[in-house]
PDB file of N, CA and C in Angstrom:
ATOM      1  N   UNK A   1       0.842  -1.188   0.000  1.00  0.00           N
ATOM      2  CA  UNK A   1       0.000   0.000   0.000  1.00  0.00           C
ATOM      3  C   UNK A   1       0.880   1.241   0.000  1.00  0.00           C
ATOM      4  N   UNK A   2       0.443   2.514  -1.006  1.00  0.00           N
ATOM      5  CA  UNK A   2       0.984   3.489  -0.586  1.00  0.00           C
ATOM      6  C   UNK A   2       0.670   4.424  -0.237  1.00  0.00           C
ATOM      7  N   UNK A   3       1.444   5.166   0.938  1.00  0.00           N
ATOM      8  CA  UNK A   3       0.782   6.526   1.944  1.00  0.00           C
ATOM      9  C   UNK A   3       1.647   7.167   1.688  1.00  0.00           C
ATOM     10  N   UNK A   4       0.604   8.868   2.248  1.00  0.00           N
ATOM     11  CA  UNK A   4       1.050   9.760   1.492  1.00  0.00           C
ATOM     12  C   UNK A   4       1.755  10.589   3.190  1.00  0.00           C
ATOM     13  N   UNK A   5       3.067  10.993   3.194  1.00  0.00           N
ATOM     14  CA  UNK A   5       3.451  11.528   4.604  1.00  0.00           C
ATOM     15  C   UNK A   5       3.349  13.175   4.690  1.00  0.00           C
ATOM     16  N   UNK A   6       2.707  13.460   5.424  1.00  0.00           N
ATOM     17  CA  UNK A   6       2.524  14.861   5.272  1.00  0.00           C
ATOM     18  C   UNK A   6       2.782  15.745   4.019  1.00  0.00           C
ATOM     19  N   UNK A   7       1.764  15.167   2.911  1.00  0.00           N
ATOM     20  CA  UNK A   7       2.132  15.511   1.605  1.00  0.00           C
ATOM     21  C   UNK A   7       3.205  15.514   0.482  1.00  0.00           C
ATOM     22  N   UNK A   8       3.965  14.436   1.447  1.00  0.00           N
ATOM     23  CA  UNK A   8       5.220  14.084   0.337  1.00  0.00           C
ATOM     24  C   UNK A   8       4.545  13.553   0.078  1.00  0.00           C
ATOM     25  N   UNK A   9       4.509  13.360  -1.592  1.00  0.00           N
ATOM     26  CA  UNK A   9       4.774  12.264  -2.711  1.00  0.00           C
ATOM     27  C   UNK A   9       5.556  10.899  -2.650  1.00  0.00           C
ATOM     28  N   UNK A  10       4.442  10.069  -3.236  1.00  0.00           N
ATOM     29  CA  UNK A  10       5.835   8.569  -3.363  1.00  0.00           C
ATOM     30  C   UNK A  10       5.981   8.436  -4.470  1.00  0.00           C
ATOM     31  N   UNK A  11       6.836   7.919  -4.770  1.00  0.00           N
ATOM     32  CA  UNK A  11       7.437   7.510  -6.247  1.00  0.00           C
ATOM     33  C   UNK A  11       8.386   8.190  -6.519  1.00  0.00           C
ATOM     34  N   UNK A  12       9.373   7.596  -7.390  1.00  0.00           N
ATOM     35  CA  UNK A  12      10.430   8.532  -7.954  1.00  0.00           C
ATOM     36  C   UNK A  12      10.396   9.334  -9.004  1.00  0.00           C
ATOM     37  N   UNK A  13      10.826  10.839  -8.616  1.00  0.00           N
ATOM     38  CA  UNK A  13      10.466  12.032  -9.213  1.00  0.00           C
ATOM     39  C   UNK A  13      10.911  12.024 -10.877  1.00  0.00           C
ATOM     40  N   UNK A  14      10.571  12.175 -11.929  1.00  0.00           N
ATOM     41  CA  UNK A  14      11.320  11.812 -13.039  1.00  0.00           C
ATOM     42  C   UNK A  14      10.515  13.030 -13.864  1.00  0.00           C
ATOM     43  N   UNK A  15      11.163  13.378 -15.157  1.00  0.00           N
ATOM     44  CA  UNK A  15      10.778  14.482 -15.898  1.00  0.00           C
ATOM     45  C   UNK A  15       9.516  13.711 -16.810  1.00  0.00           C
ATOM     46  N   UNK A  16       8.380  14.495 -17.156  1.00  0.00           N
ATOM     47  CA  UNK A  16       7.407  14.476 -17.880  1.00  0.00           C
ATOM     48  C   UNK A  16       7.858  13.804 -19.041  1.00  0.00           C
ATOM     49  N   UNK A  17       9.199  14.051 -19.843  1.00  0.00           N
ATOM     50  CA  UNK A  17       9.179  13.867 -20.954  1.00  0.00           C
ATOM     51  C   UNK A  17      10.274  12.106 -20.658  1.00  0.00           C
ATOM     52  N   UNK A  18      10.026  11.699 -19.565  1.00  0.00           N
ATOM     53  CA  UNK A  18      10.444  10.405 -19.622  1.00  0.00           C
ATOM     54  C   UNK A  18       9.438   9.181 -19.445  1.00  0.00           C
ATOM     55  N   UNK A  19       8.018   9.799 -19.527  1.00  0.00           N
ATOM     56  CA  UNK A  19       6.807   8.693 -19.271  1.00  0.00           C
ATOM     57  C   UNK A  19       6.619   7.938 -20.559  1.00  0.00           C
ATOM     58  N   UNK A  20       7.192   7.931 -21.373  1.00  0.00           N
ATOM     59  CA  UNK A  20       7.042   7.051 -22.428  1.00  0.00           C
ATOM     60  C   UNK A  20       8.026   5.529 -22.571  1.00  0.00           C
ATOM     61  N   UNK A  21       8.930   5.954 -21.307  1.00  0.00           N
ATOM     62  CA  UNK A  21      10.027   5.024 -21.278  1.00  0.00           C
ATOM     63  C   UNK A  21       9.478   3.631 -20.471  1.00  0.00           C
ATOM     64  N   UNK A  22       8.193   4.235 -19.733  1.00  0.00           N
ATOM     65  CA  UNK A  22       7.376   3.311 -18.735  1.00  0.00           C
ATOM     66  C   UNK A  22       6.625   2.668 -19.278  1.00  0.00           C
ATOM     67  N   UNK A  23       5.770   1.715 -18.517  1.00  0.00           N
ATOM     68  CA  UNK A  23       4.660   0.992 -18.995  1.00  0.00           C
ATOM     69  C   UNK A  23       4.106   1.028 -17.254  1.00  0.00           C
ATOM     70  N   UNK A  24       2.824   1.857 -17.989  1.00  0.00           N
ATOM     71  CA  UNK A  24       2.117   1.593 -16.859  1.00  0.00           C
ATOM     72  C   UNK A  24       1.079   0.165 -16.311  1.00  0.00           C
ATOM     73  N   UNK A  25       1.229   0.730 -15.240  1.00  0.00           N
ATOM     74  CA  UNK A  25       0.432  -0.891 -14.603  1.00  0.00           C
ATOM     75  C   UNK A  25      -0.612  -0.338 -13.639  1.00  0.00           C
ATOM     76  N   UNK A  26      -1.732  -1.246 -13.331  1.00  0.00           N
ATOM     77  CA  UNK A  26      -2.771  -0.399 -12.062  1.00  0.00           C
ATOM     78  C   UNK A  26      -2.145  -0.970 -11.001  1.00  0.00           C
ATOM     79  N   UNK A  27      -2.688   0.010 -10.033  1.00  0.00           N
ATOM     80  CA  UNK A  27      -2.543   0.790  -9.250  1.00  0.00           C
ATOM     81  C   UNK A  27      -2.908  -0.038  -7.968  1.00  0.00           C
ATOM     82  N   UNK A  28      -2.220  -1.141  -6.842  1.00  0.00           N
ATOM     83  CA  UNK A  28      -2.792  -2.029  -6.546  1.00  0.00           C
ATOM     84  C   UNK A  28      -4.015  -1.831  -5.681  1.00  0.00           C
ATOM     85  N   UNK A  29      -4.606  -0.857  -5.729  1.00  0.00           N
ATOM     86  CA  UNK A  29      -6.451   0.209  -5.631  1.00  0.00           C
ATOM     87  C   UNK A  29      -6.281   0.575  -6.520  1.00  0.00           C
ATOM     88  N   UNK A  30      -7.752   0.702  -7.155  1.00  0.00           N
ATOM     89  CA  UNK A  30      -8.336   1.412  -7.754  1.00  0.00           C
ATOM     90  C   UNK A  30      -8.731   2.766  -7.571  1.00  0.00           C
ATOM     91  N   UNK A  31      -8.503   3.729  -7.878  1.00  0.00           N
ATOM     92  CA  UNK A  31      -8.787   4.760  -6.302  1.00  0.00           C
ATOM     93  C   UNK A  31      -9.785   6.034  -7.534  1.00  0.00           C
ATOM     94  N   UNK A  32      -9.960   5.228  -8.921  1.00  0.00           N
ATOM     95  CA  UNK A  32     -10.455   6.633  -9.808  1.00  0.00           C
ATOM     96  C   UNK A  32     -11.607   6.840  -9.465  1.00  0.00           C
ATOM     97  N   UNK A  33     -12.312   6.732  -8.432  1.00  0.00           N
ATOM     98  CA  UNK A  33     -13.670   7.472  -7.654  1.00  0.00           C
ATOM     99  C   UNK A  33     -13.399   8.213  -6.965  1.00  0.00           C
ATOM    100  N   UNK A  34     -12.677   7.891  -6.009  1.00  0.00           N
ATOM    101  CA  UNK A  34     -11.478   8.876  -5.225  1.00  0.00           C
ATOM    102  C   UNK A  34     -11.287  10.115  -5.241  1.00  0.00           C
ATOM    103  N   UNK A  35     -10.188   9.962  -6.880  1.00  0.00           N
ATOM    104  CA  UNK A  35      -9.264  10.509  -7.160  1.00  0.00           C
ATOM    105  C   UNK A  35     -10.363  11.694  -7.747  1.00  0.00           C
ATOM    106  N   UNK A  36     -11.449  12.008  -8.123  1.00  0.00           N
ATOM    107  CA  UNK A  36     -12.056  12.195  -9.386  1.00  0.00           C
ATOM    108  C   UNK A  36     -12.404  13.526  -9.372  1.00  0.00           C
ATOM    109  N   UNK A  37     -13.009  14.482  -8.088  1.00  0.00           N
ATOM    110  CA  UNK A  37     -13.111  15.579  -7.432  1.00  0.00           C
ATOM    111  C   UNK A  37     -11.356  16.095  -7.800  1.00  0.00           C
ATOM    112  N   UNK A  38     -10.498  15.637  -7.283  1.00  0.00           N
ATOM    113  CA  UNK A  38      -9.004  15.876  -7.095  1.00  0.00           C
ATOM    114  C   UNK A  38      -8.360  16.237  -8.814  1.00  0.00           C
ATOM    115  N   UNK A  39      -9.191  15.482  -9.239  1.00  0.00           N
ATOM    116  CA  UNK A  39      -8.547  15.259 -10.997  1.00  0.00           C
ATOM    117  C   UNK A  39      -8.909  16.689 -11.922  1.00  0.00           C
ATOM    118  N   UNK A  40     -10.317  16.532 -11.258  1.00  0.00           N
ATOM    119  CA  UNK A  40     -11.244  17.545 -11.840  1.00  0.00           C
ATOM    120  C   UNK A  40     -10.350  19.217 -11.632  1.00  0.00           C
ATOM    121  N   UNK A  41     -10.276  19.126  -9.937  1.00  0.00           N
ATOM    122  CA  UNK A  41      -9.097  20.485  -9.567  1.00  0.00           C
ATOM    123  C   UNK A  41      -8.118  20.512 -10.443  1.00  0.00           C
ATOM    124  N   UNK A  42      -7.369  19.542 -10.750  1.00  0.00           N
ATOM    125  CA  UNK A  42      -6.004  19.808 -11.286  1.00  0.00           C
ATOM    126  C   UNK A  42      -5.906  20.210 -12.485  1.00  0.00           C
ATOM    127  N   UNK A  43      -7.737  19.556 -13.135  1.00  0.00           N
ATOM    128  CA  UNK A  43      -7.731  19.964 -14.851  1.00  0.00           C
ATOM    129  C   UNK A  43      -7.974  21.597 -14.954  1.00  0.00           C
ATOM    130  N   UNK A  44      -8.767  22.002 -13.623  1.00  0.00           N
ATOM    131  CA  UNK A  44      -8.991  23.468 -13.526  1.00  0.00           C
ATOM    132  C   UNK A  44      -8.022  24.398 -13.615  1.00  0.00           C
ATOM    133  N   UNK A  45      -6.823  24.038 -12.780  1.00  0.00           N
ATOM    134  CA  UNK A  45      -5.987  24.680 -12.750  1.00  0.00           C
ATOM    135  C   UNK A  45      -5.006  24.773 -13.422  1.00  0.00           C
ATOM    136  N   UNK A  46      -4.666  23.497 -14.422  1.00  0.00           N
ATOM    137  CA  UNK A  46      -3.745  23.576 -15.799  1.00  0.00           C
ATOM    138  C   UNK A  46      -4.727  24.273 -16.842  1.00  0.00           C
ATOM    139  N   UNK A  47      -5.993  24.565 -17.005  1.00  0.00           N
ATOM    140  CA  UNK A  47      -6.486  25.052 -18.058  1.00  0.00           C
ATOM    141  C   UNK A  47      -6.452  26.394 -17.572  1.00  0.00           C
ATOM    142  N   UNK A  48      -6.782  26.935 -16.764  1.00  0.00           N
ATOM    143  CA  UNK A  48      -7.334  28.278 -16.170  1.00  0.00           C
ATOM    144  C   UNK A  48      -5.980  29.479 -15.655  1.00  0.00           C
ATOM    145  N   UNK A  49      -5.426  28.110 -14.648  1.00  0.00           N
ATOM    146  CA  UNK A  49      -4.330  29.012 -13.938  1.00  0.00           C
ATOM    147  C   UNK A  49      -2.535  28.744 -14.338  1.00  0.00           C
ATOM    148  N   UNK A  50      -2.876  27.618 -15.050  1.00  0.00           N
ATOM    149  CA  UNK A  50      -1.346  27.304 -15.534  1.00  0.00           C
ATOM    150  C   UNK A  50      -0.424  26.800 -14.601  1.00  0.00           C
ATOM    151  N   UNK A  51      -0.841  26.154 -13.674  1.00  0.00           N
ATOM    152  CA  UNK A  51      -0.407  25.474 -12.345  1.00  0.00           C
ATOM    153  C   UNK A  51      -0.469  24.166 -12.476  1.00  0.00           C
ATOM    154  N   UNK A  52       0.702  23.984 -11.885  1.00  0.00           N
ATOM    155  CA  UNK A  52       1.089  22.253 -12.192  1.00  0.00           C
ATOM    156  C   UNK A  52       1.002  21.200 -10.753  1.00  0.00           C
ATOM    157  N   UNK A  53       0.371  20.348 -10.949  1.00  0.00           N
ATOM    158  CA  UNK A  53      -0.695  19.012 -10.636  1.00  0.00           C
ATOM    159  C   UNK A  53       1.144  17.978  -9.984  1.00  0.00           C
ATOM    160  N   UNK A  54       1.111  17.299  -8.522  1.00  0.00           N
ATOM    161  CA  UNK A  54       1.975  16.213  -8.760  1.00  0.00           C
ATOM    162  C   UNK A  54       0.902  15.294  -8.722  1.00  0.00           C
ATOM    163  N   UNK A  55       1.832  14.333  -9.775  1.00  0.00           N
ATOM    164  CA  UNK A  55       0.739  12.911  -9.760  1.00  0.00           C
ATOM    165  C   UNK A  55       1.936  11.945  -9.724  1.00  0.00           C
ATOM    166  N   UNK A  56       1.545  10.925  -8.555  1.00  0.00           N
ATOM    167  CA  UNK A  56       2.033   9.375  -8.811  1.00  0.00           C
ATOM    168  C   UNK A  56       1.447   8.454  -9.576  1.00  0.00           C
ATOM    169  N   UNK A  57       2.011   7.869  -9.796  1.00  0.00           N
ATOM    170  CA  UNK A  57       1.420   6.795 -10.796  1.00  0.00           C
ATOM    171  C   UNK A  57       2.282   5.670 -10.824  1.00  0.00           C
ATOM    172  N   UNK A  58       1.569   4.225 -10.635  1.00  0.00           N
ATOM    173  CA  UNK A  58       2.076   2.661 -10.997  1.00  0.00           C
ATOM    174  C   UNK A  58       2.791   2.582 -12.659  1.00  0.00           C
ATOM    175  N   UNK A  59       3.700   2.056 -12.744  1.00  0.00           N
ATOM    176  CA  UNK A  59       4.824   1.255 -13.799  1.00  0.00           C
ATOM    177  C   UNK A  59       5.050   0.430 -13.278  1.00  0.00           C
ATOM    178  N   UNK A  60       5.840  -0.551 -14.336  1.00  0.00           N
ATOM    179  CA  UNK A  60       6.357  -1.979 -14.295  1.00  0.00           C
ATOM    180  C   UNK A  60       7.639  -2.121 -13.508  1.00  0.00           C
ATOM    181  N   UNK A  61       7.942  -0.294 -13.432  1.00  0.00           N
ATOM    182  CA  UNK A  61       9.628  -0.168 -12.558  1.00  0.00           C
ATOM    183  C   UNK A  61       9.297   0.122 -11.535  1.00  0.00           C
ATOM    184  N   UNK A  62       8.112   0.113 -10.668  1.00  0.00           N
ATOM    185  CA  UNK A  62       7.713   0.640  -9.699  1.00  0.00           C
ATOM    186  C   UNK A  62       6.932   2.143  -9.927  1.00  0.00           C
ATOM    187  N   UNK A  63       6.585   2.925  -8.497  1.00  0.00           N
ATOM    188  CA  UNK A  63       5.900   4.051  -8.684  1.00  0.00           C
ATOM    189  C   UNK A  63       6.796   5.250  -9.039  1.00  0.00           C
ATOM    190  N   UNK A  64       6.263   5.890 -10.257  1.00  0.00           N
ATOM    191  CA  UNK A  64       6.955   7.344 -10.531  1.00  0.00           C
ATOM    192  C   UNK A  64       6.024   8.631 -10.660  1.00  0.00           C
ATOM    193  N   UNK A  65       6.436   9.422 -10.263  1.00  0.00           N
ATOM    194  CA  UNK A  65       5.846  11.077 -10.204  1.00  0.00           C
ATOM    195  C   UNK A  65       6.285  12.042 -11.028  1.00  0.00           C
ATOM    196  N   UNK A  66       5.673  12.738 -11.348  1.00  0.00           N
ATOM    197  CA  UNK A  66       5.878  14.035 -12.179  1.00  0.00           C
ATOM    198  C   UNK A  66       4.875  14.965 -11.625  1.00  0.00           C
ATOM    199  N   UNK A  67       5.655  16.776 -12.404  1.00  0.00           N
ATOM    200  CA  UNK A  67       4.423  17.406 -11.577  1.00  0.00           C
ATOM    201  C   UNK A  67       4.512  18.535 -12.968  1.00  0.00           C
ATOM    202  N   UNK A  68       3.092  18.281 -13.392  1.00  0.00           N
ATOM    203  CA  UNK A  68       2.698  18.718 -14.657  1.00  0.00           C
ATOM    204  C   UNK A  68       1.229  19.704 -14.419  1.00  0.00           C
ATOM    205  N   UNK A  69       1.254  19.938 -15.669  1.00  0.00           N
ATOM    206  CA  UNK A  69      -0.229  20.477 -15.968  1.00  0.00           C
ATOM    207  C   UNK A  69      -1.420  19.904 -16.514  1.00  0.00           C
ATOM    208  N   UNK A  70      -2.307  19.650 -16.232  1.00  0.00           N
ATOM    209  CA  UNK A  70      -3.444  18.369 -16.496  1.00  0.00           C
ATOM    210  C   UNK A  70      -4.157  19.392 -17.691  1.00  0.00           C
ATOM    211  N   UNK A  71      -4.319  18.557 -18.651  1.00  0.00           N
ATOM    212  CA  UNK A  71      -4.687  19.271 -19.880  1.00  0.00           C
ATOM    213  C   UNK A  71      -6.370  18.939 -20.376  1.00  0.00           C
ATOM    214  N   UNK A  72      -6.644  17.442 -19.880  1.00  0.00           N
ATOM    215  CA  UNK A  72      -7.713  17.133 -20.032  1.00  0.00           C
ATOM    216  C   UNK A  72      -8.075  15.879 -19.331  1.00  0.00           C
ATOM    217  N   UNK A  73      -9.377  15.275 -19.646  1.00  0.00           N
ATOM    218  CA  UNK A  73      -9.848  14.638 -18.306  1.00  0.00           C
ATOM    219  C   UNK A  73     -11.147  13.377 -19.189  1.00  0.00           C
ATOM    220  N   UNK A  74     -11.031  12.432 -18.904  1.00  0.00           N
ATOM    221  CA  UNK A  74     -11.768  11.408 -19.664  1.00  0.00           C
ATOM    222  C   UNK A  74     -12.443  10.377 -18.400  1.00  0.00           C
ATOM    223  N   UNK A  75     -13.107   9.722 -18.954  1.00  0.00           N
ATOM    224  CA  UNK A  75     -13.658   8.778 -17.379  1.00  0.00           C
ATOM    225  C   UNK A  75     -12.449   7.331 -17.319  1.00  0.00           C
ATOM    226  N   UNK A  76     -11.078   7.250 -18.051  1.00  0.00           N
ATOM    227  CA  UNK A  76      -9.861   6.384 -17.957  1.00  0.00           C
ATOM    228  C   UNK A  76      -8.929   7.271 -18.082  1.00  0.00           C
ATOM    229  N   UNK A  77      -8.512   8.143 -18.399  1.00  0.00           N
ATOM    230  CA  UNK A  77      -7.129   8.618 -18.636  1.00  0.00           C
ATOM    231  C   UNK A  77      -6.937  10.484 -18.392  1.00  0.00           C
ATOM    232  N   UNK A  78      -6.309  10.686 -17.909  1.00  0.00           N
ATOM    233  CA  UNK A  78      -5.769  12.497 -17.564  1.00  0.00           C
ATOM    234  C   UNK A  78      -4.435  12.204 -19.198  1.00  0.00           C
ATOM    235  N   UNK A  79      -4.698  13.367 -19.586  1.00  0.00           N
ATOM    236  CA  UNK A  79      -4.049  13.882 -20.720  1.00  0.00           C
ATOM    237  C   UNK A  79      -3.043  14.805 -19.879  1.00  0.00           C
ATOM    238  N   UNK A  80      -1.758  14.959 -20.645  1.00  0.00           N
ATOM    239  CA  UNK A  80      -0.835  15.848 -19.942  1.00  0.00           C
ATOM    240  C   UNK A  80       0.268  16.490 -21.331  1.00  0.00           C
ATOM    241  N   UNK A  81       1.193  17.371 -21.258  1.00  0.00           N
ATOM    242  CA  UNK A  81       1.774  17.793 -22.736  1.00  0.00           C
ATOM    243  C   UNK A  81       2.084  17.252 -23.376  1.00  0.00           C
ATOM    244  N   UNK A  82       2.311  17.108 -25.042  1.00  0.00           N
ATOM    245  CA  UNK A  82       2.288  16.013 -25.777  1.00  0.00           C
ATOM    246  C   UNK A  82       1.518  15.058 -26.076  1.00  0.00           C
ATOM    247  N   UNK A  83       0.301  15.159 -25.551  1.00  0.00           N
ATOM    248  CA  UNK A  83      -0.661  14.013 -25.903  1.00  0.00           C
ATOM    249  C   UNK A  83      -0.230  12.849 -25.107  1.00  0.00           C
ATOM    250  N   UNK A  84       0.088  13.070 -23.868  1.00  0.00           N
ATOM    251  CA  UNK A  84       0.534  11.585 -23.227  1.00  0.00           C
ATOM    252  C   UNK A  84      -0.551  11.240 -22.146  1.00  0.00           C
ATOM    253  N   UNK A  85      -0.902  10.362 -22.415  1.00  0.00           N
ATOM    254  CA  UNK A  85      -2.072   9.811 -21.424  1.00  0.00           C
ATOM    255  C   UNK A  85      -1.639   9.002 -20.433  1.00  0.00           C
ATOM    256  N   UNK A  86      -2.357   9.170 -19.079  1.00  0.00           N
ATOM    257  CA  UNK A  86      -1.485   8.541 -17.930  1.00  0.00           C
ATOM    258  C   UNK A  86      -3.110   7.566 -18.005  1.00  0.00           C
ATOM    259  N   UNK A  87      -3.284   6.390 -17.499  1.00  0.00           N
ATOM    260  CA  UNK A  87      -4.393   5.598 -17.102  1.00  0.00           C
ATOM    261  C   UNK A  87      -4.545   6.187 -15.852  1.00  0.00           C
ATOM    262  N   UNK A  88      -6.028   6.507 -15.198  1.00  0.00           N
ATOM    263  CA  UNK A  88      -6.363   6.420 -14.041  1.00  0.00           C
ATOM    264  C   UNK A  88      -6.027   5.806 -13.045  1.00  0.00           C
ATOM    265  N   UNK A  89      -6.909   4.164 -13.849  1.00  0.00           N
ATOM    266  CA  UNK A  89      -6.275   3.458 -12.580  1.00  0.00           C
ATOM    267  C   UNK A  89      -4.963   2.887 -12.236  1.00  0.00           C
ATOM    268  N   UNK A  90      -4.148   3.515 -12.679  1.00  0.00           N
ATOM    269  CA  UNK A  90      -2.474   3.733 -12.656  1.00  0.00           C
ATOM    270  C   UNK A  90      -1.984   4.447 -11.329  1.00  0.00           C
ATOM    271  N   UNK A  91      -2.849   5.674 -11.616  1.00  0.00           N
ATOM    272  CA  UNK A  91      -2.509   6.850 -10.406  1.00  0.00           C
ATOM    273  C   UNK A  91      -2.745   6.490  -8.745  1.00  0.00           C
ATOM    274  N   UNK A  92      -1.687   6.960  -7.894  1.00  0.00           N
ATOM    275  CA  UNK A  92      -1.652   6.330  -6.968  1.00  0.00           C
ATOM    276  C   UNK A  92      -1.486   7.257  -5.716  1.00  0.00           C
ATOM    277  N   UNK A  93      -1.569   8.804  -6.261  1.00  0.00           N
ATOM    278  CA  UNK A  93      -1.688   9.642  -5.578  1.00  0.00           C
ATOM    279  C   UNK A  93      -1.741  10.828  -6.212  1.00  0.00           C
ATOM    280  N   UNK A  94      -2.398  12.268  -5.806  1.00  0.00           N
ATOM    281  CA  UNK A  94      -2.530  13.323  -6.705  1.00  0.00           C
ATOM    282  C   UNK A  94      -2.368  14.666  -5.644  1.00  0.00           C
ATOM    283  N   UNK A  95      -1.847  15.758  -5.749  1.00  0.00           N
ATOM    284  CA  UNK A  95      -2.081  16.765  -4.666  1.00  0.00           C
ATOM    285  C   UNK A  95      -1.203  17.969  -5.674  1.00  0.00           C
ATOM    286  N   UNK A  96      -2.094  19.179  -5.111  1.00  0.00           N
ATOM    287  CA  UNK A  96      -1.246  20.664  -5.910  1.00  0.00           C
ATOM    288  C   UNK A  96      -1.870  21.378  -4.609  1.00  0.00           C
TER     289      UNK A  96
END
C-alpha cells in the first residue's frame, strides 16, 4: 500500500518527458472514484491558472511522479503535454 506523509509524494520524481520510457500498470487500488473531485481540480488549474498538478502513478519499474499540468480529463485517462495519457487506474496519488 501506498501513503502519502505529510504531503510528500511517493514515487520517484522523473521528468514528464520520460513517461514514455514506462509501462504503466494499475494501481494495486483502484482509487479513480477517489481521485475524481481531485482530478477535476487539477484539470482546472492547468487550463485556467497554468499550475502544475503532482501525480504518482504505478509502472512496471515501480511508482513514478511528475508534476505537470493536467490538460484534459476522460472517465480512464488524464491527458498531460504532448498528448501523453497517464491511465487512471495507474494513479496512486494526486495533490497541488
Amino acid at each position: 500500500m501506498y501513503t502519502l506523509n505529510a504531503s510528500i509524494m511517493v514515487g520517484e520524481l522523473i521528468a514528464k518527458e520520460e513517461i514514455p520510457q514506462f509501462k504503466f500498470i494499475p494501481a494495486s487500488e483502484d482509487k479513480t472514484a477517489t481521485f475524481m473531485d481531485k482530478l477535476k481540480g487539477a484539470l482546472r488549474l492547468g487550463n485556467e491558472f497554468k499550475s502544475k498538478t503532482e501525480i504518482a502513478f504505478q509502472t512496471d519499474s515501480g511508482p513514478k511522479r511528475i508534476e505537470t499540468t493536467v490538460w484534459s480529463l476522460t472517465d480512464r485517462y488524464i491527458q498531460i503535454k504532448s498528448g501523453v495519457l497517464i491511465p487512471l487506474k495507474s494513479i496512486i496519488a494526486i495533490d497541488y
